[in-house]
N, C-alpha and C. Protein backbone atom coordinates (compact mmCIF):
# COMPACT_ATOMS: atom_id res chain seq x y z
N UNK A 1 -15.41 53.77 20.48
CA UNK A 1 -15.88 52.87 19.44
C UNK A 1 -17.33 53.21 19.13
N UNK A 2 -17.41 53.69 18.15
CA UNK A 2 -19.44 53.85 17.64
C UNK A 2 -19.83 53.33 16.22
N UNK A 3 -20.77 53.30 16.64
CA UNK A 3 -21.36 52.58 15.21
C UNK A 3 -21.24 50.84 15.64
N UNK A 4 -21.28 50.52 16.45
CA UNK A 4 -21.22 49.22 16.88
C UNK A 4 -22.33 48.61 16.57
N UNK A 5 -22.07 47.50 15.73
CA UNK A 5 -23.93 46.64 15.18
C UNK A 5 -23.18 45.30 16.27
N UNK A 6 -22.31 44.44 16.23
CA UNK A 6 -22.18 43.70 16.51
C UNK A 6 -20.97 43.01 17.82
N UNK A 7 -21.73 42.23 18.42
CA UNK A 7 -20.64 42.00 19.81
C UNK A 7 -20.44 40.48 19.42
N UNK A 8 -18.71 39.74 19.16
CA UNK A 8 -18.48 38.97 19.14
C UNK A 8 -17.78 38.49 20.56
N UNK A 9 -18.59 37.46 21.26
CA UNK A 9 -17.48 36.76 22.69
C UNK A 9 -17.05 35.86 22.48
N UNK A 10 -15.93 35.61 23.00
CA UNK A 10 -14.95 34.23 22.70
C UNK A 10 -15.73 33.71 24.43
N UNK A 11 -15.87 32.48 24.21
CA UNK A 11 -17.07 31.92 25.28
C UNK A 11 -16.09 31.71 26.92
N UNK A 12 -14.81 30.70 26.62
CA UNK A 12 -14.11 30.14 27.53
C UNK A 12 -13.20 31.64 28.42
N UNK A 13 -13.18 31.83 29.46
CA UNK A 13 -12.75 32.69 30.25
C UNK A 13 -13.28 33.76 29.88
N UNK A 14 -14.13 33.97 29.37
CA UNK A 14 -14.72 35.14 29.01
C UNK A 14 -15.97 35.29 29.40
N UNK A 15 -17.03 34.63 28.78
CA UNK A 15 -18.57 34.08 29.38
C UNK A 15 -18.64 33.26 30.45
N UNK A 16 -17.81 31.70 30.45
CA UNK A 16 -17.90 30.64 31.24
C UNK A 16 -16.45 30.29 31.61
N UNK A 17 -16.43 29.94 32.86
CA UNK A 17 -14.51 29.29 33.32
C UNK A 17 -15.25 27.70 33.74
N UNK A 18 -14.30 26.69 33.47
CA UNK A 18 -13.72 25.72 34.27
C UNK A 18 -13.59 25.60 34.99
N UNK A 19 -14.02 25.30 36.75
CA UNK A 19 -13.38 25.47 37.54
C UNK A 19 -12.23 24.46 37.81
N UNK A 20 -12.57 23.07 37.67
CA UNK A 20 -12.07 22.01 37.87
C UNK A 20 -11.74 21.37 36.52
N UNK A 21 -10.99 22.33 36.32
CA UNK A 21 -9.91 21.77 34.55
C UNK A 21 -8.82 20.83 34.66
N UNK A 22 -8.92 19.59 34.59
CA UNK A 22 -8.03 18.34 34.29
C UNK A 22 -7.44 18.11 33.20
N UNK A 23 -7.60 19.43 32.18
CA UNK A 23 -7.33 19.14 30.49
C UNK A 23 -7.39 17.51 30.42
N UNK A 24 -8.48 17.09 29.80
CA UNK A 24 -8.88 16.22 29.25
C UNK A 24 -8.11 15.52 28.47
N UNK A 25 -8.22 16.12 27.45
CA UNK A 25 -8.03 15.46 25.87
C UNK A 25 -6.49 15.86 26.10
N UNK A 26 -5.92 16.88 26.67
CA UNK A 26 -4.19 16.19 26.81
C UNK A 26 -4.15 15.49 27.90
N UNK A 27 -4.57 14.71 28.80
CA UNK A 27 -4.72 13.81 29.28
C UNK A 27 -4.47 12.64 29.09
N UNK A 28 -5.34 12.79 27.58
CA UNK A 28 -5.17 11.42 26.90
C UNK A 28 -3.87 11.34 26.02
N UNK A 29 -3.90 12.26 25.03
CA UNK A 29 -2.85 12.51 24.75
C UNK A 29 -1.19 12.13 25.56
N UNK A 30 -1.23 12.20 26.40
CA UNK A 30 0.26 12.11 27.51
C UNK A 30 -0.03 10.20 27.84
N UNK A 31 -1.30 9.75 28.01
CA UNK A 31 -1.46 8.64 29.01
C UNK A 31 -1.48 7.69 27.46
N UNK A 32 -1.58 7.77 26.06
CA UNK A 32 -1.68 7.46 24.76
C UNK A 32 0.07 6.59 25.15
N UNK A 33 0.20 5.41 23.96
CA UNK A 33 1.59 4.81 24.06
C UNK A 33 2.63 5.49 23.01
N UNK A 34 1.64 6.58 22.12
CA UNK A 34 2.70 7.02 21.11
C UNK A 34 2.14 8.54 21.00
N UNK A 35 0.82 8.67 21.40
CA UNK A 35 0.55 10.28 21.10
C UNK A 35 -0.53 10.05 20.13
N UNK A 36 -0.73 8.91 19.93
CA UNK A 36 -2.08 8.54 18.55
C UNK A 36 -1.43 8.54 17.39
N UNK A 37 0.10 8.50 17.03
CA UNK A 37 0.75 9.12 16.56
C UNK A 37 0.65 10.06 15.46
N UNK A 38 0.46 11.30 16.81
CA UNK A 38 0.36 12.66 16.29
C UNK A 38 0.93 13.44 17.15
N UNK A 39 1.70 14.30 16.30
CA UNK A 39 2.37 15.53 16.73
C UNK A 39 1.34 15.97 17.78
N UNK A 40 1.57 16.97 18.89
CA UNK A 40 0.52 17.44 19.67
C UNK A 40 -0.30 18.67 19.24
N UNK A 41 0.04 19.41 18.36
CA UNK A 41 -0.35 20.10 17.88
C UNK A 41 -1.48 19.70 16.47
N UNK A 42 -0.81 18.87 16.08
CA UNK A 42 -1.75 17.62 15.02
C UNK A 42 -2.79 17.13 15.62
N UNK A 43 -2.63 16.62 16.84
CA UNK A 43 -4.03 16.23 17.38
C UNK A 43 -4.80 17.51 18.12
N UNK A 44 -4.10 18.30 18.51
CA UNK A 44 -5.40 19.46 19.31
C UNK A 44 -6.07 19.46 18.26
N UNK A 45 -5.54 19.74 16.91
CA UNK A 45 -6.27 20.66 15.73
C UNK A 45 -7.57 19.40 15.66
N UNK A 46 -7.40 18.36 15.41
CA UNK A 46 -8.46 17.13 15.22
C UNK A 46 -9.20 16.96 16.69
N UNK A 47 -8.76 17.60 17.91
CA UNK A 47 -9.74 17.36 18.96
C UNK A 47 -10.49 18.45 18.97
N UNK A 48 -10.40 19.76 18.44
CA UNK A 48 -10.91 21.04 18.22
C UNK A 48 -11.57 21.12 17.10
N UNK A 49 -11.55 20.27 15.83
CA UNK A 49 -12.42 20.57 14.77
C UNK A 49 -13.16 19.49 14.31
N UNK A 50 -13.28 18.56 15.49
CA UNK A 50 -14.26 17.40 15.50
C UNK A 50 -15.03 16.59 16.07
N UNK A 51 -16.03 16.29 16.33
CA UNK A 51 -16.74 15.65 17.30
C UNK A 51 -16.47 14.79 18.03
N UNK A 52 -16.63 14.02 19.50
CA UNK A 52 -16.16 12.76 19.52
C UNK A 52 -15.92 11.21 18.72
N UNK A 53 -17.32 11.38 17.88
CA UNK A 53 -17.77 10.38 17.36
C UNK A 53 -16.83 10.48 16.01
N UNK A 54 -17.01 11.11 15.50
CA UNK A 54 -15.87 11.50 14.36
C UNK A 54 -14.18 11.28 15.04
N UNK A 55 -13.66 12.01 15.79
CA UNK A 55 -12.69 11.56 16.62
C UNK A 55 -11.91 9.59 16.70
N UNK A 56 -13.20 9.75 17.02
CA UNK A 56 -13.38 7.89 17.42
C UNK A 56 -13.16 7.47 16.07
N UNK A 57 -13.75 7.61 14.74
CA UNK A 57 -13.36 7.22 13.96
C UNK A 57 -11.71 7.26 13.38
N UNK A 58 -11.60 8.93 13.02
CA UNK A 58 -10.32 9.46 12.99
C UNK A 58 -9.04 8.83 13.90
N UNK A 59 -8.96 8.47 14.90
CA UNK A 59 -8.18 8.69 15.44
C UNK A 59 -7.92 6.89 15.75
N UNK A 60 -6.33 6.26 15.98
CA UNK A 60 -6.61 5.27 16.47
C UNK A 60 -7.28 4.40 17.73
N UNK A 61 -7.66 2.90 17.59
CA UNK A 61 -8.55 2.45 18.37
C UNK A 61 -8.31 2.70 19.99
N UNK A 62 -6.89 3.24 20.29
CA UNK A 62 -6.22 3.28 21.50
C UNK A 62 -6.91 4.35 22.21
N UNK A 63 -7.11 5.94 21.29
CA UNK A 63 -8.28 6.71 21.97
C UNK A 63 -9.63 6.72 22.31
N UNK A 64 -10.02 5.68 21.55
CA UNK A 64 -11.64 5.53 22.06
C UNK A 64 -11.50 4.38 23.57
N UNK A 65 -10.72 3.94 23.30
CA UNK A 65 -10.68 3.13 24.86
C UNK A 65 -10.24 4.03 25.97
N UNK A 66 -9.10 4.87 25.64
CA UNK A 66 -8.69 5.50 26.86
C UNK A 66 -9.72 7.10 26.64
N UNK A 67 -10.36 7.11 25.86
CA UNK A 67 -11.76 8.38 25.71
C UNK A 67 -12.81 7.23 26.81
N UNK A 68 -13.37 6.03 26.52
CA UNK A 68 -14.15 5.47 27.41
C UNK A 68 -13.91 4.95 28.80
N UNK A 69 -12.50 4.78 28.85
CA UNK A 69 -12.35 4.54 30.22
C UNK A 69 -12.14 5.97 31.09
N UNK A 70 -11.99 7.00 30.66
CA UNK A 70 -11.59 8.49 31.57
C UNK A 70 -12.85 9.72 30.97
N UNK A 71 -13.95 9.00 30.24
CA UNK A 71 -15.04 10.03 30.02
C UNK A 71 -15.80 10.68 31.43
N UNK A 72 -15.49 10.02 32.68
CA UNK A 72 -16.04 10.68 33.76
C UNK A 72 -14.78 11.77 34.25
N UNK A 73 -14.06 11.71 33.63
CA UNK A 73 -13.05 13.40 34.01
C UNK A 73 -13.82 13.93 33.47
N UNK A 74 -14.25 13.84 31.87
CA UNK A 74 -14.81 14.74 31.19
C UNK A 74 -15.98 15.73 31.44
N UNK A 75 -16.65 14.60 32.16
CA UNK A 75 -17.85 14.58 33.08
C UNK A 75 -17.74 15.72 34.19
N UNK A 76 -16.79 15.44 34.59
CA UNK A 76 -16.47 16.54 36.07
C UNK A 76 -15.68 17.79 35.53
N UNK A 77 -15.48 17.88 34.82
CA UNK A 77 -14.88 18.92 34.26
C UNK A 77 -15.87 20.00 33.78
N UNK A 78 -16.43 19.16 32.95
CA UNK A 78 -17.90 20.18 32.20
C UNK A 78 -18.38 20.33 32.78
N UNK A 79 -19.02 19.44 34.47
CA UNK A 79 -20.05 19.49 35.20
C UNK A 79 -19.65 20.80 36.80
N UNK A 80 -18.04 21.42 36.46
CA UNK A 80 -17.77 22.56 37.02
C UNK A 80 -17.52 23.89 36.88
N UNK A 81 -18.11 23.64 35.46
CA UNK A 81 -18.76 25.32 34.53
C UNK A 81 -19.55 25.74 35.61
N UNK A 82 -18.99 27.22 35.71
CA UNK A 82 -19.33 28.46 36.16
C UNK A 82 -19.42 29.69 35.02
N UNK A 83 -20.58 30.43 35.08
CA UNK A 83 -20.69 31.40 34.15
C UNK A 83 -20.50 32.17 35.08
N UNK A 84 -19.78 33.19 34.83
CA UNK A 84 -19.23 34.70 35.55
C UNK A 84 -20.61 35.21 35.97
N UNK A 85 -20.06 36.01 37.30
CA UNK A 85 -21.64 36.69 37.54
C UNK A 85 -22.19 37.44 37.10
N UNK A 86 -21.27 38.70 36.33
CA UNK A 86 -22.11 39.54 35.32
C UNK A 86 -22.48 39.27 34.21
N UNK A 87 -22.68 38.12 33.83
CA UNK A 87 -22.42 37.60 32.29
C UNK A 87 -24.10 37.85 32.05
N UNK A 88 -25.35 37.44 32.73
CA UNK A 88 -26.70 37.50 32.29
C UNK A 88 -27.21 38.85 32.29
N UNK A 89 -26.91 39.57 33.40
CA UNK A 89 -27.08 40.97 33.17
C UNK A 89 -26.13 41.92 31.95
N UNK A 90 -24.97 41.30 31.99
CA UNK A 90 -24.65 42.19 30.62
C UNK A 90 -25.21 41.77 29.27
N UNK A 91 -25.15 40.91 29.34
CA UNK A 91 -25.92 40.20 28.23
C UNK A 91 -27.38 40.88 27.87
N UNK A 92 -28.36 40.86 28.84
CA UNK A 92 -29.32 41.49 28.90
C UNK A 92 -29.46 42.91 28.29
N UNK A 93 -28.37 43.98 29.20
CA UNK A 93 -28.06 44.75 29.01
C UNK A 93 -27.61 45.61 27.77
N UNK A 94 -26.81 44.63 26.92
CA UNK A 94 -26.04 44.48 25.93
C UNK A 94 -26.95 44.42 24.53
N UNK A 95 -27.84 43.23 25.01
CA UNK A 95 -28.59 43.12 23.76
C UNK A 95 -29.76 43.02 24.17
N UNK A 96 -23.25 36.95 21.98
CA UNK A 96 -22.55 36.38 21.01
C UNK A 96 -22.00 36.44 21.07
N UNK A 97 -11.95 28.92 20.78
CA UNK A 97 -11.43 28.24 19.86
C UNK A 97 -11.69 26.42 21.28
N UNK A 98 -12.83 25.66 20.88
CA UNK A 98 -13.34 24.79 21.38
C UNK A 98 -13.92 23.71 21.02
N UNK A 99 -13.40 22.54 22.05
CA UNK A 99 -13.87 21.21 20.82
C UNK A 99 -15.32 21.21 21.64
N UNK A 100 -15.78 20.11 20.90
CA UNK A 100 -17.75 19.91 20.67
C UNK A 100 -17.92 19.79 22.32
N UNK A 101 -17.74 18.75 23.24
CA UNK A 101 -17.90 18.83 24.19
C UNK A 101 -18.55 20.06 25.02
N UNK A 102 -17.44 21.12 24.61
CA UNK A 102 -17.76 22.36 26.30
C UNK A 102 -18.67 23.36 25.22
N UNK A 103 -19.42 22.78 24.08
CA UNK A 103 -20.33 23.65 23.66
C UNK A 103 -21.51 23.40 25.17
N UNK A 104 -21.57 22.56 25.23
CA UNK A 104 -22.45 21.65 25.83
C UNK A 104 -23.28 22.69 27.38
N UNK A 105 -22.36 22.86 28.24
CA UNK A 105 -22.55 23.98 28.96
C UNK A 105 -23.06 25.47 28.33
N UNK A 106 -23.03 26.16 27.49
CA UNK A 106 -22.87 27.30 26.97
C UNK A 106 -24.96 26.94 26.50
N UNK A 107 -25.26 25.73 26.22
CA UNK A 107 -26.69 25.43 25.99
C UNK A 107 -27.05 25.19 27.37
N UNK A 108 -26.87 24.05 28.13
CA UNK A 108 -27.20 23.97 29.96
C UNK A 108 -27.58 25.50 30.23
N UNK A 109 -26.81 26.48 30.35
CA UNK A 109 -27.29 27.67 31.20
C UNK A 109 -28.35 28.34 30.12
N UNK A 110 -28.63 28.05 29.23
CA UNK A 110 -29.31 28.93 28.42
C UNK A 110 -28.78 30.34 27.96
N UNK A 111 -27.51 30.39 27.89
CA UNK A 111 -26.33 31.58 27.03
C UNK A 111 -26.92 31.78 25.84
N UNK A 112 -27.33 30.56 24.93
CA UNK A 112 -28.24 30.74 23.60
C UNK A 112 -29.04 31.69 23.58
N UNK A 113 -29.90 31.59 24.38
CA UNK A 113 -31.43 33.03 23.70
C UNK A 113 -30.73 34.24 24.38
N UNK A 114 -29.73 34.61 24.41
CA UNK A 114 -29.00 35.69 24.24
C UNK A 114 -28.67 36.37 22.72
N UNK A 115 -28.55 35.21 22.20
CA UNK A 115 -27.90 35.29 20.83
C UNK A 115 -28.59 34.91 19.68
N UNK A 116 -28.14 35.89 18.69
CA UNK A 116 -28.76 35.61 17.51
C UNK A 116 -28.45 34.53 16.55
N UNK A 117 -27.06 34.97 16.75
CA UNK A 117 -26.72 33.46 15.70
C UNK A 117 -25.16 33.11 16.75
N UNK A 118 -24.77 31.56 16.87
CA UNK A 118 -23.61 30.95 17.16
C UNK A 118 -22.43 30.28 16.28
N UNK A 119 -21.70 31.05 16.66
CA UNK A 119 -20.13 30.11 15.79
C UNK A 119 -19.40 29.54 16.61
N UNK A 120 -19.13 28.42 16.52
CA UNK A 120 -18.36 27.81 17.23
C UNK A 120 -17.52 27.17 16.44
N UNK A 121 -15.93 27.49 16.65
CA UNK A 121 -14.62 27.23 15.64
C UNK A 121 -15.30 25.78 16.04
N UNK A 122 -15.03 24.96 16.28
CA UNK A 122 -15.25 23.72 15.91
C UNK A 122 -16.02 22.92 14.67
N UNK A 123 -16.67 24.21 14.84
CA UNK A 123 -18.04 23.56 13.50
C UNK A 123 -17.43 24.24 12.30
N UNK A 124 -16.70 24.61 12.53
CA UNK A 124 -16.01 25.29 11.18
C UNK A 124 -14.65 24.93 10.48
N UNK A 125 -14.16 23.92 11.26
CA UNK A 125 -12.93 23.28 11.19
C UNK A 125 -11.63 24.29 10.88
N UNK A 126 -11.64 24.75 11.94
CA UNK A 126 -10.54 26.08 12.11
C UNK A 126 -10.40 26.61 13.66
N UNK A 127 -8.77 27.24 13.57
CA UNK A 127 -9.13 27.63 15.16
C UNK A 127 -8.84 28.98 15.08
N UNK A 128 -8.88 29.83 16.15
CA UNK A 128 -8.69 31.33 16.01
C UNK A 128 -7.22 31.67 16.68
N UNK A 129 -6.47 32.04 15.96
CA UNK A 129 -6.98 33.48 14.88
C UNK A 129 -7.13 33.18 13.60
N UNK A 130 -6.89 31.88 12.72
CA UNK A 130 -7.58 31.65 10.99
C UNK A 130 -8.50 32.45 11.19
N UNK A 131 -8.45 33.02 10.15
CA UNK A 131 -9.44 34.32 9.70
C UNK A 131 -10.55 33.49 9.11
N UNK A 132 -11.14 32.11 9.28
CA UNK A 132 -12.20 31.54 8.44
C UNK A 132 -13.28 32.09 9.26
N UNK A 133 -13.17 31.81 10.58
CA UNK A 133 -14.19 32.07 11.43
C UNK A 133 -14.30 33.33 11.71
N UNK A 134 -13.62 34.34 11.46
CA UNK A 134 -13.90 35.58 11.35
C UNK A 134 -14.83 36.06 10.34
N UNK A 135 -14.04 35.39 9.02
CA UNK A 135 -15.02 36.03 7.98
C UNK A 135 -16.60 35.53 8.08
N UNK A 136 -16.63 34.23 8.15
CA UNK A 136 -18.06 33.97 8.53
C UNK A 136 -18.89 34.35 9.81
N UNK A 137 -18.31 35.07 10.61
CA UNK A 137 -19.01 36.38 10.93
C UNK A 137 -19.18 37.39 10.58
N UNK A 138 -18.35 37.92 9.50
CA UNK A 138 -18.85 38.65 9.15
C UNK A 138 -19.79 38.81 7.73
N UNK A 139 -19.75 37.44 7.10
CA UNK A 139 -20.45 37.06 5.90
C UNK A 139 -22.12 36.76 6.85
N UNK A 140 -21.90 36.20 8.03
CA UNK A 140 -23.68 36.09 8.04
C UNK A 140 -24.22 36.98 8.90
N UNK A 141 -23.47 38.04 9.38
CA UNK A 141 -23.73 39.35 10.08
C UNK A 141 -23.91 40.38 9.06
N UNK A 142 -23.43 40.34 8.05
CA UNK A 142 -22.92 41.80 6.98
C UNK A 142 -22.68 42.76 7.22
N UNK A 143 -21.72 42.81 8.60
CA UNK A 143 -21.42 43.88 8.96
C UNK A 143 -19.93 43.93 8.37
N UNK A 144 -19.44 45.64 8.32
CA UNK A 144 -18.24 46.18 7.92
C UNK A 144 -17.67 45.91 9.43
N UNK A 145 -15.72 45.69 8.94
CA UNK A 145 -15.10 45.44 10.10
C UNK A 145 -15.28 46.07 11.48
N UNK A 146 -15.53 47.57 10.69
CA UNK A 146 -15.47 48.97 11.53
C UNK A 146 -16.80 48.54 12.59
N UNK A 147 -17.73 47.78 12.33
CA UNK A 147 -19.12 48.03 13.30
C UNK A 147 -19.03 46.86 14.33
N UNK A 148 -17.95 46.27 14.38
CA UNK A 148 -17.57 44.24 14.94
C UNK A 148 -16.76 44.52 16.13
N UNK A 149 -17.40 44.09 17.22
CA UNK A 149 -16.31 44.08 18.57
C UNK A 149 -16.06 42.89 18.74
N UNK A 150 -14.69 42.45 19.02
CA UNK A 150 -14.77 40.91 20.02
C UNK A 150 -14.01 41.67 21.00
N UNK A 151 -14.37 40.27 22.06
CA UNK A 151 -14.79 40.30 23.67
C UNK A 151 -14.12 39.29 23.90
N UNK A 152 -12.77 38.54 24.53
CA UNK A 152 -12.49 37.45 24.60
C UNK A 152 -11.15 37.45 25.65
N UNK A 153 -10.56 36.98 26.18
CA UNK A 153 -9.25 36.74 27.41
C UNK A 153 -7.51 36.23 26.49
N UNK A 154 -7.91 35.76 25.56
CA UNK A 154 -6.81 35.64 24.96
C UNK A 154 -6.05 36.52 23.67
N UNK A 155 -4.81 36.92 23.85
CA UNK A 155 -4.65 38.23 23.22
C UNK A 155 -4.27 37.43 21.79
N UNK A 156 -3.64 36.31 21.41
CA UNK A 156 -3.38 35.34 20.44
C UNK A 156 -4.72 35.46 19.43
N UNK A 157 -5.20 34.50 20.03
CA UNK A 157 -6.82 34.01 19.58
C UNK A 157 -7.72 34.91 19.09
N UNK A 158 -8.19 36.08 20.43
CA UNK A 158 -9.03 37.03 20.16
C UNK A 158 -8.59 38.18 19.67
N UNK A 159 -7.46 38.63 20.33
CA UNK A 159 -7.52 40.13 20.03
C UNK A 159 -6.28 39.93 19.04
N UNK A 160 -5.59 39.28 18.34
CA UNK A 160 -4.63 39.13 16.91
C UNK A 160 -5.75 38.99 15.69
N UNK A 161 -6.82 38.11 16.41
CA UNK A 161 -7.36 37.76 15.20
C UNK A 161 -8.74 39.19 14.85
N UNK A 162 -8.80 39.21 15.89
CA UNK A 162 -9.58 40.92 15.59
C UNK A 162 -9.13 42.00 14.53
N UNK A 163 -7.69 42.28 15.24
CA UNK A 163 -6.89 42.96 14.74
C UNK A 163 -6.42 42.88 12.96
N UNK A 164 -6.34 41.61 12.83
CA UNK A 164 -6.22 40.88 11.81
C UNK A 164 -7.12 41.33 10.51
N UNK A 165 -8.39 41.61 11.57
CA UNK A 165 -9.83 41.64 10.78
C UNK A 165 -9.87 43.04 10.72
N UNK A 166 -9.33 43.83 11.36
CA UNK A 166 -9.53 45.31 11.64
C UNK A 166 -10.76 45.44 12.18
N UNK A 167 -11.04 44.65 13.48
CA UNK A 167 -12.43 44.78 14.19
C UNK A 167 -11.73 46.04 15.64
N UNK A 168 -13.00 46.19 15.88
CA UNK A 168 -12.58 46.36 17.30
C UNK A 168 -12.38 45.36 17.94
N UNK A 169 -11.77 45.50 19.58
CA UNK A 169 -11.23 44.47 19.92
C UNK A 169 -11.24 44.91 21.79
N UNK A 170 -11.62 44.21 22.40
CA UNK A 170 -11.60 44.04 24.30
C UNK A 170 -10.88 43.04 24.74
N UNK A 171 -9.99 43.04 25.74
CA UNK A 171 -9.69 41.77 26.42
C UNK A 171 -9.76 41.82 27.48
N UNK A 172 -9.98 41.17 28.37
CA UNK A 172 -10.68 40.98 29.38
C UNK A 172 -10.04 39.77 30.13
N UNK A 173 -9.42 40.72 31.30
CA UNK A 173 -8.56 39.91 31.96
C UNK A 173 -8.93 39.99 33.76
N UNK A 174 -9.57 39.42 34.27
CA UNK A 174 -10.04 39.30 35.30
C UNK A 174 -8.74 39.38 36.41
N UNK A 175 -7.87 38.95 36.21
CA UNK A 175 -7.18 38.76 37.39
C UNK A 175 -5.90 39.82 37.57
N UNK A 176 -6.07 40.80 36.96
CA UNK A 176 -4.71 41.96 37.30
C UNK A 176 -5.66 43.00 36.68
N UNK A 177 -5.39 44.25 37.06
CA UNK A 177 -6.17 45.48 36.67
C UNK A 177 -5.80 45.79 35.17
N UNK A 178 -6.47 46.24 34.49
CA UNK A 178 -6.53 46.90 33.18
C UNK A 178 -5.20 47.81 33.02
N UNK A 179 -4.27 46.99 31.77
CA UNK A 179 -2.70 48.11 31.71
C UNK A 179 -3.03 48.90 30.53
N UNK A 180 -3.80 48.35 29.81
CA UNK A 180 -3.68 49.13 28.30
C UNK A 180 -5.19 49.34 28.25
N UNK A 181 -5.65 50.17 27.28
CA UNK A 181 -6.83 51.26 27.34
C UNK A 181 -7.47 50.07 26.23
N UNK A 182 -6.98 48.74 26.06
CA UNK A 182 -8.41 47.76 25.22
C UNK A 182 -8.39 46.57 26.13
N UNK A 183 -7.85 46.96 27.64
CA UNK A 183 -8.47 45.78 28.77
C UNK A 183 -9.53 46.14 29.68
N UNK A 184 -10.12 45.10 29.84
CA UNK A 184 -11.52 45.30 30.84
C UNK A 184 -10.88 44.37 31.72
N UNK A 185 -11.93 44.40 33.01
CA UNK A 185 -11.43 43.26 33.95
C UNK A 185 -12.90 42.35 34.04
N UNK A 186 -13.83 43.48 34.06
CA UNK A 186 -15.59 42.53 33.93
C UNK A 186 -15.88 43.09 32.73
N UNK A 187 -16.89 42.06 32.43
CA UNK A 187 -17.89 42.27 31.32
C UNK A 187 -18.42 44.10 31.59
N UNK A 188 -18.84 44.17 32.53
CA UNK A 188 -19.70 45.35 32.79
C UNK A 188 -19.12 46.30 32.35
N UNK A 189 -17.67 46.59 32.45
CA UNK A 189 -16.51 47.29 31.74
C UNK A 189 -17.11 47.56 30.01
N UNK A 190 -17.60 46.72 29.28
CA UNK A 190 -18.12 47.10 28.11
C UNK A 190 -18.92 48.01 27.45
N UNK A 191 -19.65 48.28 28.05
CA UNK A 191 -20.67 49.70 28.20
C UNK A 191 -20.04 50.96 28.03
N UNK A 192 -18.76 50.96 28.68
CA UNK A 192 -17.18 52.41 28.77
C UNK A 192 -17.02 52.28 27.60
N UNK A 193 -16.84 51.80 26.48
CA UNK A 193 -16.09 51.80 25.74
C UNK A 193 -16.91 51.83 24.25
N UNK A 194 -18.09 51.66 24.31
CA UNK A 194 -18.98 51.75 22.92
C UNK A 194 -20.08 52.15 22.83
N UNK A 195 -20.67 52.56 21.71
CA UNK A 195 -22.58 53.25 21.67
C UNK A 195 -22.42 51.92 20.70
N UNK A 196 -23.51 51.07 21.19
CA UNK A 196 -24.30 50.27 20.01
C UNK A 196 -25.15 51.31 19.25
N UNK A 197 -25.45 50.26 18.00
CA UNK A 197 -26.28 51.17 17.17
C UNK A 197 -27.29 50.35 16.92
């Protein structure tokens, strides 16, 4: 891959894991008397492209009670973010689909002054692979597809929607060795595979 201007990371299993993941918000969803009545797929999309507070509005009065009575899962959940160990040195080295909440960590460690600019599907009301959030990387980057890597663990999300874009594309799968010649297992693995420019 050369000519590389730009490194896109999908944040969750990629930059930062969960350790202590209770899935939350299907949590509520399952412990709800009807589902909020929403399809489950109807509500991820509204827990992924909206804030709590917005949420709370959106959604009936049944989720903001069972959101206030179980916000300390939420609590322990976010509060067992782990950023991978190579993640600051590659980053360094190097040089950039989630609801509002687990932005929250990704600012805590200071991941930001890594980066030039942040997208986060949430703020964009779309999830990946919709090509919205693609293109607006590449509308406030101006880079051609050909110069765009993403970096991300899910082959759906990241590497369809890459593909999609005709970007380059990494996946990065920590827990079984590399089968195909666009898997990494660490970040550090990234360096093999491109000349930035």
């Amino acid at each position: 891959m050369n000519n590389i201007k730009i490194i896109v990371f999908d944040l969750y299993n990629t930059l930062i894991e969960i350790k202590e993941s209770n899935h939350f918000f299907f949590k509520l969803y399952k412990t709800s008397q009807n589902g909020f009545d929403l399809d489950l797929s109807s509500y991820f999309k509204l827990v992924m492209k909206n804030d709590i507070n917005e949420l709370k509005n959106i959604l009936p009065i049944e989720f903001s009670i069972l959101y206030d009575e179980n916000k300390n899962d939420l609590e322990k959940e976010l509060n067992s973010i782990i950023i991978y160990e190579e993640v600051f040195n590659v980053l360094r080295d190097l040089i950039s689909n989630l609801a509002s909440p687990y932005k929250k960590p990704f600012f805590l460690n200071n991941l930001d002054s890594f980066f030039e600019k942040m997208i986060f599907s949430c703020d964009f009301g779309s999830l990946k692979p919709d090509q919205t959030v693609f293109k607006e990387i590449e509308k406030i980057s101006g880079s051609k597809p050909s110069e765009i890597l993403m970096v991300g663990d899910s082959f759906k999300s990241d590497i369809l929607g890459a593909q999609n874009m005709k970007w380059h594309y990494l996946k990065i799968n920590r827990c079984i060795s590399a089968s195909k010649e666009y898997e990494i297992t660490t970040l550090k693995d990234i360096k093999q595979h491109i000349t930035i420019y």
